[in-house]
C-alpha atoms as a PDB file:
ATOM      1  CA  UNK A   1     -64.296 -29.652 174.992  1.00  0.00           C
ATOM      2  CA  UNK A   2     -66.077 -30.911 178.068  1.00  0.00           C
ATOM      3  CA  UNK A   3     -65.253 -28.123 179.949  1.00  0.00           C
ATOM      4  CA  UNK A   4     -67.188 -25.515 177.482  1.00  0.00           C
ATOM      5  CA  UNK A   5     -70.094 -27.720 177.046  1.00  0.00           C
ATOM      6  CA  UNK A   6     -70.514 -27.486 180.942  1.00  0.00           C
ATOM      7  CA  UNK A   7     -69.880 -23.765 181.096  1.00  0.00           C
ATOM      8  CA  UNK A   8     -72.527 -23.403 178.077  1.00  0.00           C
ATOM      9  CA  UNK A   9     -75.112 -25.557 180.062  1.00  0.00           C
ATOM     10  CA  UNK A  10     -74.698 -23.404 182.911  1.00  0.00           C
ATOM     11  CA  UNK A  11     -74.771 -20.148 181.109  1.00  0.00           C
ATOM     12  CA  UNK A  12     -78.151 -21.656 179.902  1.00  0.00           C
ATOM     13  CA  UNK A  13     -79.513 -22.619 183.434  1.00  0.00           C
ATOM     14  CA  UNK A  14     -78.359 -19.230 184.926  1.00  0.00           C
ATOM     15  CA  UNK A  15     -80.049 -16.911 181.679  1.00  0.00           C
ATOM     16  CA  UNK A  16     -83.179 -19.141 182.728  1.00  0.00           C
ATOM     17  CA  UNK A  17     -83.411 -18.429 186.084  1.00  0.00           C
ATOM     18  CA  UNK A  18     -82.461 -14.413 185.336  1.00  0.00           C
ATOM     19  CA  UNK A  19     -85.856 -14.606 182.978  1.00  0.00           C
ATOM     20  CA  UNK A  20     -87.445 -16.040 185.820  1.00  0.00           C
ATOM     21  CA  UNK A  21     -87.078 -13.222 188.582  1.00  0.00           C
ATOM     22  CA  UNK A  22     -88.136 -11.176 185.884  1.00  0.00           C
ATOM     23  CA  UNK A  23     -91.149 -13.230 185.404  1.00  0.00           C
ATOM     24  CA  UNK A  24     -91.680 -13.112 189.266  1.00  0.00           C
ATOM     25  CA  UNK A  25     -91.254  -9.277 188.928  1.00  0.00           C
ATOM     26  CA  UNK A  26     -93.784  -8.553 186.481  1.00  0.00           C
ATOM     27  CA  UNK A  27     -94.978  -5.155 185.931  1.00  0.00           C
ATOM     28  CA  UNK A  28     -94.701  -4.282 189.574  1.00  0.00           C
ATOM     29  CA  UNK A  29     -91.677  -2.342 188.357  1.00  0.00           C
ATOM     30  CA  UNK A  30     -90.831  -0.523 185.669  1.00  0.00           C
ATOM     31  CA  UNK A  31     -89.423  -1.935 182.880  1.00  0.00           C
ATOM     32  CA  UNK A  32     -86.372   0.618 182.702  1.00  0.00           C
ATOM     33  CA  UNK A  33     -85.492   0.209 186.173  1.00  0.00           C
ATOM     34  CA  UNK A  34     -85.038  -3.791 185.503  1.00  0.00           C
ATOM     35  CA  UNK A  35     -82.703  -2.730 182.988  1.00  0.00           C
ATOM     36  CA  UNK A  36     -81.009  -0.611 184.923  1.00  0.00           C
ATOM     37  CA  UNK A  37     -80.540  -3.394 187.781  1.00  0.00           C
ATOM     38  CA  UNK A  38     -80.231  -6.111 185.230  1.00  0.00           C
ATOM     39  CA  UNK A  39     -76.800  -4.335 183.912  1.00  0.00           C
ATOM     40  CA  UNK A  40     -75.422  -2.200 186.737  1.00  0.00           C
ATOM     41  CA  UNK A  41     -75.238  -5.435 189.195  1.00  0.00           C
ATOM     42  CA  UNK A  42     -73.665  -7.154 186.484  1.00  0.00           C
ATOM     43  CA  UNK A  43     -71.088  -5.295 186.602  1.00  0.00           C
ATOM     44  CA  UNK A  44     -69.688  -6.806 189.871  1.00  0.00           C
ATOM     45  CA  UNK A  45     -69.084  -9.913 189.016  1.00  0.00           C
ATOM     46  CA  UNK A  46     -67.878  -8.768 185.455  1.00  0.00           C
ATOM     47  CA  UNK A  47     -65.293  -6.647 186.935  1.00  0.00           C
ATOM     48  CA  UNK A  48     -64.513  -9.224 189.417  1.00  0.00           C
ATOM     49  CA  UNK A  49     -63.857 -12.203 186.562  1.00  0.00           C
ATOM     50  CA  UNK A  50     -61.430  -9.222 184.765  1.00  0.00           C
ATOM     51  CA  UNK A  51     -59.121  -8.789 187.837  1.00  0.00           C
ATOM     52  CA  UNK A  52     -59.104 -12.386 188.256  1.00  0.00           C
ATOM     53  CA  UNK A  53     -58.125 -13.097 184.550  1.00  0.00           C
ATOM     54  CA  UNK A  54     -55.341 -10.025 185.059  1.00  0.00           C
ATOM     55  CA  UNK A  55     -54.780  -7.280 182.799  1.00  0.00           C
ATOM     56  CA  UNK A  56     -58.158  -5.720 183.753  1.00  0.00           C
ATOM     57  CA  UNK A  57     -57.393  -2.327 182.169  1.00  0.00           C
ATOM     58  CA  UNK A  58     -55.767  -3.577 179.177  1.00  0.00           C
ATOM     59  CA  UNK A  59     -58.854  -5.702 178.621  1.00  0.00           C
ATOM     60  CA  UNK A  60     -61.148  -2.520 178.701  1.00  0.00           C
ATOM     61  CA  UNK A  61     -59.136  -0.284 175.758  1.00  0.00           C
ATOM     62  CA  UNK A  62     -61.386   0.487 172.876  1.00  0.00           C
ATOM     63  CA  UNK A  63     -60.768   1.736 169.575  1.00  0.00           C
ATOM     64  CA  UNK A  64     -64.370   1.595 168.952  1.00  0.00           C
ATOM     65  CA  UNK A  65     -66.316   3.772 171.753  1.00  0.00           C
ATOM     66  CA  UNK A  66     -69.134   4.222 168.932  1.00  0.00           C
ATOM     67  CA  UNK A  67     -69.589   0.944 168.062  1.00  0.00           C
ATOM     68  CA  UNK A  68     -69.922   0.135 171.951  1.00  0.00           C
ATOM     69  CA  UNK A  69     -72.627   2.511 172.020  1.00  0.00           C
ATOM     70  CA  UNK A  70     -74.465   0.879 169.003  1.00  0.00           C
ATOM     71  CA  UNK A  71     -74.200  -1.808 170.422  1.00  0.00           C
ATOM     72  CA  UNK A  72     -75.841  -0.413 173.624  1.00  0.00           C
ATOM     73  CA  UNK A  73     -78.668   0.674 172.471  1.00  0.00           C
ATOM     74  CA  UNK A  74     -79.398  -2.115 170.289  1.00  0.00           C
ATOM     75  CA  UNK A  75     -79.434  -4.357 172.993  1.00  0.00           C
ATOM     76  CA  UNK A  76     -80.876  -2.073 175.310  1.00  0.00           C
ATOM     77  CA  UNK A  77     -84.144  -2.327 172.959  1.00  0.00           C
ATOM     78  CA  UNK A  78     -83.984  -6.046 172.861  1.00  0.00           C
ATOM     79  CA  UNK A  79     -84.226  -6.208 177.007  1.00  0.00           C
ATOM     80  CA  UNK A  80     -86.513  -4.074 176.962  1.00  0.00           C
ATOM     81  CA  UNK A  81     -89.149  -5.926 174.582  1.00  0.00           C
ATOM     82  CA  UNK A  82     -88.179  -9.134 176.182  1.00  0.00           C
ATOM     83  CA  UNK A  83     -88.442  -8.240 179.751  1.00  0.00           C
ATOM     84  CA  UNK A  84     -91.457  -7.061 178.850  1.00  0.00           C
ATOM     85  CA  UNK A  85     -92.733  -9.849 176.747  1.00  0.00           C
ATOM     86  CA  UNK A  86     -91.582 -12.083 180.290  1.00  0.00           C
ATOM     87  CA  UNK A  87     -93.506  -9.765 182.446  1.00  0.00           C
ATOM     88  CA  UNK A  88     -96.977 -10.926 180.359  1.00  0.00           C
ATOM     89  CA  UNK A  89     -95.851 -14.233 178.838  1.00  0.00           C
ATOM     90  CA  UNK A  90     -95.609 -17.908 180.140  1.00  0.00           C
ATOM     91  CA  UNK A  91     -91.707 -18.712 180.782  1.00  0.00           C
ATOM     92  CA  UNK A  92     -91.727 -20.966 178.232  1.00  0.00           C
ATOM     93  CA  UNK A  93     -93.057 -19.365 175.383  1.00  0.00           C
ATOM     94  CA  UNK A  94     -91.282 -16.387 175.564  1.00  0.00           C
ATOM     95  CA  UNK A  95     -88.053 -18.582 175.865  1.00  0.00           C
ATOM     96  CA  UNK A  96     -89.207 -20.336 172.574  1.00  0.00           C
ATOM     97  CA  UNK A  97     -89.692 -17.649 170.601  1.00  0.00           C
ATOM     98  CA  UNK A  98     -86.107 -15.960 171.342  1.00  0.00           C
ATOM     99  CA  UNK A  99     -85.193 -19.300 169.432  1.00  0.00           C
ATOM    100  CA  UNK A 100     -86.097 -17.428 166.440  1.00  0.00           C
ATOM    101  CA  UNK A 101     -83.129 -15.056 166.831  1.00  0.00           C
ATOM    102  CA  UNK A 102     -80.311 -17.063 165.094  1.00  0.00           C
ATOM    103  CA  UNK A 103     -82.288 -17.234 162.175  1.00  0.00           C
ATOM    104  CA  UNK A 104     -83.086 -13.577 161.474  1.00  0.00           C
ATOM    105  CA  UNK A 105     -79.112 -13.098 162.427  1.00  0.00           C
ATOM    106  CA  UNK A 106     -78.808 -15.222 159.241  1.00  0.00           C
ATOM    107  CA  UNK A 107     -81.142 -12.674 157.324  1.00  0.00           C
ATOM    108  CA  UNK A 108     -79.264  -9.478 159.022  1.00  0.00           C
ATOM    109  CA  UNK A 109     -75.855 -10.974 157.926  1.00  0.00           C
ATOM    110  CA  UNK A 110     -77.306 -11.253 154.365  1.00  0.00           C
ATOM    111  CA  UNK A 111     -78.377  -8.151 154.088  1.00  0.00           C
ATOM    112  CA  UNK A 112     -75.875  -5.954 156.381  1.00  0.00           C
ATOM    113  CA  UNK A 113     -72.600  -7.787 156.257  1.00  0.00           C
ATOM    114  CA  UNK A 114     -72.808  -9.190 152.321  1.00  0.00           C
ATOM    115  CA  UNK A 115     -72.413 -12.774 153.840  1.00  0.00           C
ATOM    116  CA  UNK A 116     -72.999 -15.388 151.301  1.00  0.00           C
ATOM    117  CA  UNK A 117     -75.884 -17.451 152.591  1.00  0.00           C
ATOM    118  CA  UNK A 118     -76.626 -21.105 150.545  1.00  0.00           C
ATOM    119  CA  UNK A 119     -79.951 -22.021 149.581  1.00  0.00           C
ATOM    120  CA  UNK A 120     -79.421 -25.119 152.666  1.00  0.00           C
ATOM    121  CA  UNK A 121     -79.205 -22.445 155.298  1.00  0.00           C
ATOM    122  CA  UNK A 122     -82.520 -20.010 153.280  1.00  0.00           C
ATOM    123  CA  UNK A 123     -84.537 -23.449 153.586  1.00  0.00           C
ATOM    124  CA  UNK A 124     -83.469 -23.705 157.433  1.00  0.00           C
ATOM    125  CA  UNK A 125     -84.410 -20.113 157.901  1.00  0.00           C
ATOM    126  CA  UNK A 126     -87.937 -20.335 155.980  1.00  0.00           C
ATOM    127  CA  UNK A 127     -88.865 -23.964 157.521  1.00  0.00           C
ATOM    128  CA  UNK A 128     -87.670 -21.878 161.245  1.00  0.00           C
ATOM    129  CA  UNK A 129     -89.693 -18.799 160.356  1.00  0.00           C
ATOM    130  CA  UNK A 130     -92.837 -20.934 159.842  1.00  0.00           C
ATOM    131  CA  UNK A 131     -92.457 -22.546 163.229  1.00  0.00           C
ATOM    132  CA  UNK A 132     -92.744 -19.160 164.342  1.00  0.00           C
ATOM    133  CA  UNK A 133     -96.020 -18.360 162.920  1.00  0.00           C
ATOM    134  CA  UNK A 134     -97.253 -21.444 164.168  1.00  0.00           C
ATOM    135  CA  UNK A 135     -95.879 -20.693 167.996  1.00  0.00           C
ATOM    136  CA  UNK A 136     -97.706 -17.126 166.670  1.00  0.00           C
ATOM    137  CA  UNK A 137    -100.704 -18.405 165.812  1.00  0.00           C
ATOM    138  CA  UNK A 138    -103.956 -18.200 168.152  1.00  0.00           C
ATOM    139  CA  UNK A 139    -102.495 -14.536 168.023  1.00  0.00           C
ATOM    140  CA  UNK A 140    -102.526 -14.290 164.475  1.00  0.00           C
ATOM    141  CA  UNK A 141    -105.588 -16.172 164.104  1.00  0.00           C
ATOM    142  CA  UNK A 142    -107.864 -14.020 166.339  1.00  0.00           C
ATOM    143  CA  UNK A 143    -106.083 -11.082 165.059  1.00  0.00           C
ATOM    144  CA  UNK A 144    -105.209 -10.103 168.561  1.00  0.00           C
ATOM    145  CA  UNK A 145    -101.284  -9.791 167.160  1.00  0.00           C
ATOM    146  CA  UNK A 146    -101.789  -7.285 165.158  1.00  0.00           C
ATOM    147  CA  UNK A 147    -104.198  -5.475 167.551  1.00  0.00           C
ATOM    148  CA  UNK A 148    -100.926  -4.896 169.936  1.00  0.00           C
ATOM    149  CA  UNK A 149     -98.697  -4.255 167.003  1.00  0.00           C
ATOM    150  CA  UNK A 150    -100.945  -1.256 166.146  1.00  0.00           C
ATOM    151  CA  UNK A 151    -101.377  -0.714 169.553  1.00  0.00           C
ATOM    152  CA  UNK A 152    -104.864  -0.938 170.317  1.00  0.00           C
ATOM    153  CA  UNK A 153    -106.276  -0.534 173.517  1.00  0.00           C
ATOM    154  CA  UNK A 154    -108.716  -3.744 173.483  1.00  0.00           C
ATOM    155  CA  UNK A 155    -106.163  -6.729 173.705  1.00  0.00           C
ATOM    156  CA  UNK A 156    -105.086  -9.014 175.842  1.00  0.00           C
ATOM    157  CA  UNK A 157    -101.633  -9.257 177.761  1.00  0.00           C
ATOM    158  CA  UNK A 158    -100.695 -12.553 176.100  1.00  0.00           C
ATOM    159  CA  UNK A 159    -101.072 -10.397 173.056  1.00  0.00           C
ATOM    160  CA  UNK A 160     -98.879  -7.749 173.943  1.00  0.00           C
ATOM    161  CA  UNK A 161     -96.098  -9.891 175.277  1.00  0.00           C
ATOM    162  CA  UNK A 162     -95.816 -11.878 172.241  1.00  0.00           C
ATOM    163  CA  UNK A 163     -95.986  -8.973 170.290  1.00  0.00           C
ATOM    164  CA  UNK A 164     -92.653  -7.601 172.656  1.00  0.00           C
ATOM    165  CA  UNK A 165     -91.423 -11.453 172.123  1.00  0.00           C
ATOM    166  CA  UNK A 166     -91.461 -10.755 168.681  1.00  0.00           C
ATOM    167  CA  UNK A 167     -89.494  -7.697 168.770  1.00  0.00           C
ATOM    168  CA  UNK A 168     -87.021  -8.989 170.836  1.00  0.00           C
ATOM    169  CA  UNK A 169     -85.923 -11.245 168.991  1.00  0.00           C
ATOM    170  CA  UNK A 170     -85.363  -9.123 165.688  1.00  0.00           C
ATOM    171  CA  UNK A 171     -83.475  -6.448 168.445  1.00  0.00           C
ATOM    172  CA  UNK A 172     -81.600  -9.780 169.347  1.00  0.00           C
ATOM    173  CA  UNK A 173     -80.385 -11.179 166.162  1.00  0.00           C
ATOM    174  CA  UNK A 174     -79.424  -7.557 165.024  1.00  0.00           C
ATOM    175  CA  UNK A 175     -77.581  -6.710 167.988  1.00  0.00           C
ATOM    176  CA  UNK A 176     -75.473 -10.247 167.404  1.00  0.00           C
ATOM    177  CA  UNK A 177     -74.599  -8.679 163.850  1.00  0.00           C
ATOM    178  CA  UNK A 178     -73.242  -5.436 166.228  1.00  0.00           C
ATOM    179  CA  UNK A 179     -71.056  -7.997 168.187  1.00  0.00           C
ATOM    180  CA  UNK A 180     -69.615  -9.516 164.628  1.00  0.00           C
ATOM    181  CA  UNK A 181     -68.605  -5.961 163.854  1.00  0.00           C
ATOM    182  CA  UNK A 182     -67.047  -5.217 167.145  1.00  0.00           C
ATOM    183  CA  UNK A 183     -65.249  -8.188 167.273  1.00  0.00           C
ATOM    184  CA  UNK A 184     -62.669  -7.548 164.538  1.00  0.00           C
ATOM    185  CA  UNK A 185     -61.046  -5.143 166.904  1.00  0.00           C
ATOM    186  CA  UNK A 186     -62.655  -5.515 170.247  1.00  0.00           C
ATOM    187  CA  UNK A 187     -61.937  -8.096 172.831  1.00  0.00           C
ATOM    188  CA  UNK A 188     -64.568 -10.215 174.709  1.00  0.00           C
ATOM    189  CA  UNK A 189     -63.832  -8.141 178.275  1.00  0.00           C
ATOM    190  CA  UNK A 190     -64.694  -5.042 176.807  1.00  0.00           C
ATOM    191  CA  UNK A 191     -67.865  -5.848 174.405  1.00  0.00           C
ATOM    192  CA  UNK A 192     -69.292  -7.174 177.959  1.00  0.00           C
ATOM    193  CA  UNK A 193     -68.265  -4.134 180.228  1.00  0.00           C
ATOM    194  CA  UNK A 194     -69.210  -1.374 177.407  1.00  0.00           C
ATOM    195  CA  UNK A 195     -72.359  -2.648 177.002  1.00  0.00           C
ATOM    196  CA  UNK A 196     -73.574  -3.555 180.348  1.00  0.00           C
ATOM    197  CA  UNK A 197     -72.228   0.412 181.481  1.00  0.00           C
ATOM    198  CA  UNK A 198     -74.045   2.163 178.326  1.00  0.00           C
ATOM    199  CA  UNK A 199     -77.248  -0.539 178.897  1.00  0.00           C
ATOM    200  CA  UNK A 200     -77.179   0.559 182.522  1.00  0.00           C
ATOM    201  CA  UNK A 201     -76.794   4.607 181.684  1.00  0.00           C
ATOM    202  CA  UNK A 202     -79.726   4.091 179.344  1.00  0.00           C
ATOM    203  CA  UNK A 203     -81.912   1.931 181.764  1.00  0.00           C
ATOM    204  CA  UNK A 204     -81.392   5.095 184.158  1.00  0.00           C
ATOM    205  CA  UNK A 205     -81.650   7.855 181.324  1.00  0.00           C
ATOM    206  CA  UNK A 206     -84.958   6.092 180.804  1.00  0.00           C
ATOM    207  CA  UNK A 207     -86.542   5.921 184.414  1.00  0.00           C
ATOM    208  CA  UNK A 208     -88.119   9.354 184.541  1.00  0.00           C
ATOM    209  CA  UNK A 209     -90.156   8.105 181.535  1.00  0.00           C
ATOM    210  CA  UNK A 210     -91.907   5.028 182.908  1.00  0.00           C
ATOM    211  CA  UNK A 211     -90.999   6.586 186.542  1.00  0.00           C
ATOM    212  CA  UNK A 212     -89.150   5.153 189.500  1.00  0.00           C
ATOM    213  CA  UNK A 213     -90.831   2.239 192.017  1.00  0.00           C
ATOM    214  CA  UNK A 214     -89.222   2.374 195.271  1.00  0.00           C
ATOM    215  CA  UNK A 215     -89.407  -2.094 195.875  1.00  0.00           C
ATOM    216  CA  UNK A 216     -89.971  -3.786 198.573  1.00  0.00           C
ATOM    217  CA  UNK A 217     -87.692  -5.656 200.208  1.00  0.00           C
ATOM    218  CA  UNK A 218     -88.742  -9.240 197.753  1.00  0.00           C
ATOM    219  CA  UNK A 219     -88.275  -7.309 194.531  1.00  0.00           C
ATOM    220  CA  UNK A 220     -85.119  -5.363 195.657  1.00  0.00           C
ATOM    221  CA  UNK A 221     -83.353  -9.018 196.069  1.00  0.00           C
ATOM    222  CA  UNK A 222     -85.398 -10.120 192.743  1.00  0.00           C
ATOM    223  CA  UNK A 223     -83.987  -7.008 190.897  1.00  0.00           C
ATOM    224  CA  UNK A 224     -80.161  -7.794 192.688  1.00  0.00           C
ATOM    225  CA  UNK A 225     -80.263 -11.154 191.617  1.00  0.00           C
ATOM    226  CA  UNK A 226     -80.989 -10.613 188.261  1.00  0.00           C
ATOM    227  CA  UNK A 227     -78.387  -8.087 188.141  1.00  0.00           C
ATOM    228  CA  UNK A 228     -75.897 -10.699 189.763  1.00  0.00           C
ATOM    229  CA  UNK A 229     -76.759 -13.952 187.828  1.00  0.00           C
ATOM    230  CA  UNK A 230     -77.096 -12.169 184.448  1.00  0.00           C
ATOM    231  CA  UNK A 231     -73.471 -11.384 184.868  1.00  0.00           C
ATOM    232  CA  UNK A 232     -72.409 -14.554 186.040  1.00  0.00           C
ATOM    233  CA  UNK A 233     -74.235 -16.469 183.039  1.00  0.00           C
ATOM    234  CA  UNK A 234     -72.795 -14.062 180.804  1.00  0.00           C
ATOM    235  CA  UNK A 235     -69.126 -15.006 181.939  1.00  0.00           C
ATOM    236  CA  UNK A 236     -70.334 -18.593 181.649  1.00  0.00           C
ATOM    237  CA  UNK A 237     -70.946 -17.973 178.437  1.00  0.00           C
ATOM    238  CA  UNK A 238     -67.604 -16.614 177.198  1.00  0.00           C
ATOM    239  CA  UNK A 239     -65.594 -19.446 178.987  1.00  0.00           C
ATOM    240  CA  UNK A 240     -67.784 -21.649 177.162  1.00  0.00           C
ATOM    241  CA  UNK A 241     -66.304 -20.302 173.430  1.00  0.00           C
ATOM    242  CA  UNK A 242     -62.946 -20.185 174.657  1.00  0.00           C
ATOM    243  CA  UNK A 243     -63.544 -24.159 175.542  1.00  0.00           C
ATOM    244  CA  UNK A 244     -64.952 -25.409 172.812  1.00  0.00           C
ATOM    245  CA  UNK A 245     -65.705 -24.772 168.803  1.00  0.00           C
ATOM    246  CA  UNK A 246     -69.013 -22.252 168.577  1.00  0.00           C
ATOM    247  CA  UNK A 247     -70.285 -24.874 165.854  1.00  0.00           C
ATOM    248  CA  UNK A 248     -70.071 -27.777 169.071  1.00  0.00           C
ATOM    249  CA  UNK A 249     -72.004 -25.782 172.038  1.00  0.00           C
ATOM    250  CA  UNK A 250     -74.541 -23.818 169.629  1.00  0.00           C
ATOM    251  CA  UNK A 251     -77.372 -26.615 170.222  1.00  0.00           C
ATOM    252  CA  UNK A 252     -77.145 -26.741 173.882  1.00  0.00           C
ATOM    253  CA  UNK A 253     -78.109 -23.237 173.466  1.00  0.00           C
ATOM    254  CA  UNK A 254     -82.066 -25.100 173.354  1.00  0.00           C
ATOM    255  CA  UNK A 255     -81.248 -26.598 176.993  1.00  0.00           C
ATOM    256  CA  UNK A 256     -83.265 -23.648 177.975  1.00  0.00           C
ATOM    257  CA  UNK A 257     -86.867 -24.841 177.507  1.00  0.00           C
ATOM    258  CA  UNK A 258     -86.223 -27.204 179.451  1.00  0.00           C
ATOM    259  CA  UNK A 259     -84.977 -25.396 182.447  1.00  0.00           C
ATOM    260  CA  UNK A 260     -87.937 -22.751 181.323  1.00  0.00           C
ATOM    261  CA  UNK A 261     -90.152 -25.554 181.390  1.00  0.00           C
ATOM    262  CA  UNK A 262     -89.180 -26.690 184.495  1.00  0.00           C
ATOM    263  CA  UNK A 263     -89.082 -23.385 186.040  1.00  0.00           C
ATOM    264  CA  UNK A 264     -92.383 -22.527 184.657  1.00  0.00           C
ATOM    265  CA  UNK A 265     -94.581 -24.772 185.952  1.00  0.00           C
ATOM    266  CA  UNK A 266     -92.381 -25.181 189.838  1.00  0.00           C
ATOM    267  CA  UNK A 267     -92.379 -21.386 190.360  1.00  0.00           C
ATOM    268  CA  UNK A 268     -95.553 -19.985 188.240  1.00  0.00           C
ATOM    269  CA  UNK A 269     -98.160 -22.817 187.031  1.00  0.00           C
ATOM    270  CA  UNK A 270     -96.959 -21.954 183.318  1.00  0.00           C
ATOM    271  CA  UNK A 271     -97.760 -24.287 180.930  1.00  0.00           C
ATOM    272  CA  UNK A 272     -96.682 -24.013 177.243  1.00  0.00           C
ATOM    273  CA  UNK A 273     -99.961 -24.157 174.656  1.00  0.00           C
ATOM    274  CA  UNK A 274     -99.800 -26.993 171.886  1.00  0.00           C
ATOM    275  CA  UNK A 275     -98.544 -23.975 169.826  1.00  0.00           C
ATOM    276  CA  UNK A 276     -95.457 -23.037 171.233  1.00  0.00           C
ATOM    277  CA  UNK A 277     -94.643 -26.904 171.595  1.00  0.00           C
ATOM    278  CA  UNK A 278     -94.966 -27.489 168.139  1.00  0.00           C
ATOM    279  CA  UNK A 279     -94.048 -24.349 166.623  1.00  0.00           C
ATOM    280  CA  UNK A 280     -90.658 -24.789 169.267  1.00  0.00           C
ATOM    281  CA  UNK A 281     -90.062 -27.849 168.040  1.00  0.00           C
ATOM    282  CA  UNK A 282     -89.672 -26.440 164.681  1.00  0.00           C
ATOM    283  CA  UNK A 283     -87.702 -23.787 164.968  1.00  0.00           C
ATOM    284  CA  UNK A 284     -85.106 -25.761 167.000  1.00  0.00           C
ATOM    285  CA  UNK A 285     -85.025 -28.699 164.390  1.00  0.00           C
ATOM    286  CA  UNK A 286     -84.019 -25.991 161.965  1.00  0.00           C
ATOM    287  CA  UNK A 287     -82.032 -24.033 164.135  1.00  0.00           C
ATOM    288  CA  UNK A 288     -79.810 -27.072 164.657  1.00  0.00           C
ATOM    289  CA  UNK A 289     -80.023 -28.187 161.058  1.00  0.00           C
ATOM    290  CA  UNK A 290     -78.046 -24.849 160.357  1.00  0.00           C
ATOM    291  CA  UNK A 291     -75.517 -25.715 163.475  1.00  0.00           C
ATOM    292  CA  UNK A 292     -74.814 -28.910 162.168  1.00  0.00           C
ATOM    293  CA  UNK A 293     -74.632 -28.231 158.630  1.00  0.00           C
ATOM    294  CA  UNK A 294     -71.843 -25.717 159.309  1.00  0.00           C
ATOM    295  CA  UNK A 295     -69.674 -27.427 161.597  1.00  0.00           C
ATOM    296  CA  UNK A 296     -69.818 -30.657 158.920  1.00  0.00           C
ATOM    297  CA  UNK A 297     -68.554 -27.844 156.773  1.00  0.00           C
ATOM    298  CA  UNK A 298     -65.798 -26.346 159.044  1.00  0.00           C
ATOM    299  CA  UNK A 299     -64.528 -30.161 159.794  1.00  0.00           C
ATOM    300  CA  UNK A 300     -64.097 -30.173 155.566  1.00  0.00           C
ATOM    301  CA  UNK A 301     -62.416 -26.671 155.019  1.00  0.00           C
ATOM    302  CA  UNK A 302     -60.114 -27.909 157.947  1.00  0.00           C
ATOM    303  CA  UNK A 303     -59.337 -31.201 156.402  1.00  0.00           C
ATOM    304  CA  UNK A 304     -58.681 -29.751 153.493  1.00  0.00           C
ATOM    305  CA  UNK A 305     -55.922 -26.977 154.577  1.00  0.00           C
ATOM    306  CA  UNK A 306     -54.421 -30.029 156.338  1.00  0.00           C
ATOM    307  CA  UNK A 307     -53.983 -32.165 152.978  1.00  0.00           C
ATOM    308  CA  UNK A 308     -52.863 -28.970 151.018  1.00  0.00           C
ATOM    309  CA  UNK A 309     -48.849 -28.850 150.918  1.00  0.00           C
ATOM    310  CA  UNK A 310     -47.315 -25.782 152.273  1.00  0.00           C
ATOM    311  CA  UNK A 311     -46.653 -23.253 149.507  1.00  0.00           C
ATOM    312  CA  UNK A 312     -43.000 -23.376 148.288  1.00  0.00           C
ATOM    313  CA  UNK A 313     -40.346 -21.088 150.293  1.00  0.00           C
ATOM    314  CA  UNK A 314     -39.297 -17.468 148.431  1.00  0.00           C
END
């Protein structure tokens, strides 16, 4: 238990400091070619952890190339809103409002995968949502927001990136609903490989678009290491479920602002607005409400298959 609650920590740290090269990058490059970088160089370790683990090939069979490619370019949007919403944002309110994402998944599943949702999680996802309008709201307020949703010319950056932030985080929560699909036949190894390959065939397909920026030898390493520790926080990440309940680690998940935080203000001067602290603060308390909630629920169901007697032998 221990053991994934330490791997999940570190997945966090390590997805924090990936956002942060980004950050460092900024627009100096395109935002295709960090995609590209940010899932080719991930491979390597990927690939690496497979061997390792044995049974590399085996790991990779799909039933469902399709699916993988969903999947693909799903996520393929998401990193591309949020790297660009990092590229214009502070650190840590872009990282807050990716909190968001769980509860829209809760919305998605609703809607897309007929889950049955109780009013306890809809009040969670409504009390959330509002935290989000308040991390939202100097945007809203000066109408800025919806001047970069409609795409006009005469807005600021912060504008723009939260407006990105914002669409990240729906691409997010619907390409988790992609993963619940895929995982009723798919195994972790190759949900990870497909869609770092397709998100790195796309990120390419997409460079003669936004063009190709030939980096010096700061960003090459920047763009490398994002590559490198995006794959290493994303095998962090999978030991951490294999470790330990999802229901246990989900809240460490919100170790990030801290790190972001942190990271922020050491590498960039950012400073989070009274905003994003509050409006944060919200979404997490409800995020975790939902965490909690379920796992109190899980620990119930489980007690009571244990007290059931055994159905009587044919």
């Amino acid at each position: 238990m221990l053991l994934g609650v330490g791997f999940k920590l570190l997945s966090a740290f390590l997805f924090t400091v990936m956002a942060a090269f980004i950050r460092a990058i900024g627009t100096d490059v395109p935002t295709s070619q960090v995609v590209f970088a940010r899932s080719f160089f991930a491979l390597a370790p990927l690939l690496v952890w497979l061997v390792w683990r044995g049974g590399a090939l085996q790991a990779l069979k799909t039933e469902r190339p399709v699916g993988h490619l969903l999947r693909g370019v799903i996520g393929v949007g998401s990193m591309f809103c949020l790297f660009a919403a990092l590229a214009r944002l502070p650190l840590p309110d872009a990282t807050a409002l990716g909190y968001a994402s769980p509860l829209i998944t809760v919305v998605f599943a609703a809607v897309l995968l007929r889950e049955t949702i109780h009013i306890h999680r809809w009040t969670a996802v409504g009390v959330g949502l509002l935290g989000v309008l308040v991390m939202l709201w100097p945007q809203l307020a000066s109408g800025a927001l919806a001047g970069a949703l409609t795409g006009s010319p005469d807005v600021d950056e912060t504008a723009v990136g939260a407006a990105f932030a914002l669409a990240a985080t729906v691409l997010t929560a619907a390409a988790m609903i992609q993963i619940r699909r895929l995982t009723q036949t798919e195994g972790t190894g190759a949900i990870v490989f497909y869609f770092s390959l397709w998100s790195a065939l796309i990120g390419l397909a997409a460079a003669p678009l936004q063009g190709w920026v030939w980096p010096d030898l700061e960003t090459a390493l920047l763009l490398l290491g994002t590559g490198l520790v995006g794959g290493v926080a994303q095998i962090c990440l999978t030991q951490s479920y294999q470790h330990a309940d999802a229901s246990l680690i989900a809240p460490f998940e919100y170790s990030t602002i801290l790190w972001a935080l942190a990271i922020g203000f050491l590498a960039f001067g950012d400073l989070p607005t009274l905003w994003t602290l509050a409006g944060g603060a919200v979404v997490v308390a409800s995020s975790v409400a939902v965490v909690l909630r379920e796992r109190r629920l899980g620990v119930k169901r489980a007690r009571v298959r244990k007290a059931s007697p055994p159905p009587p032998a044919a």
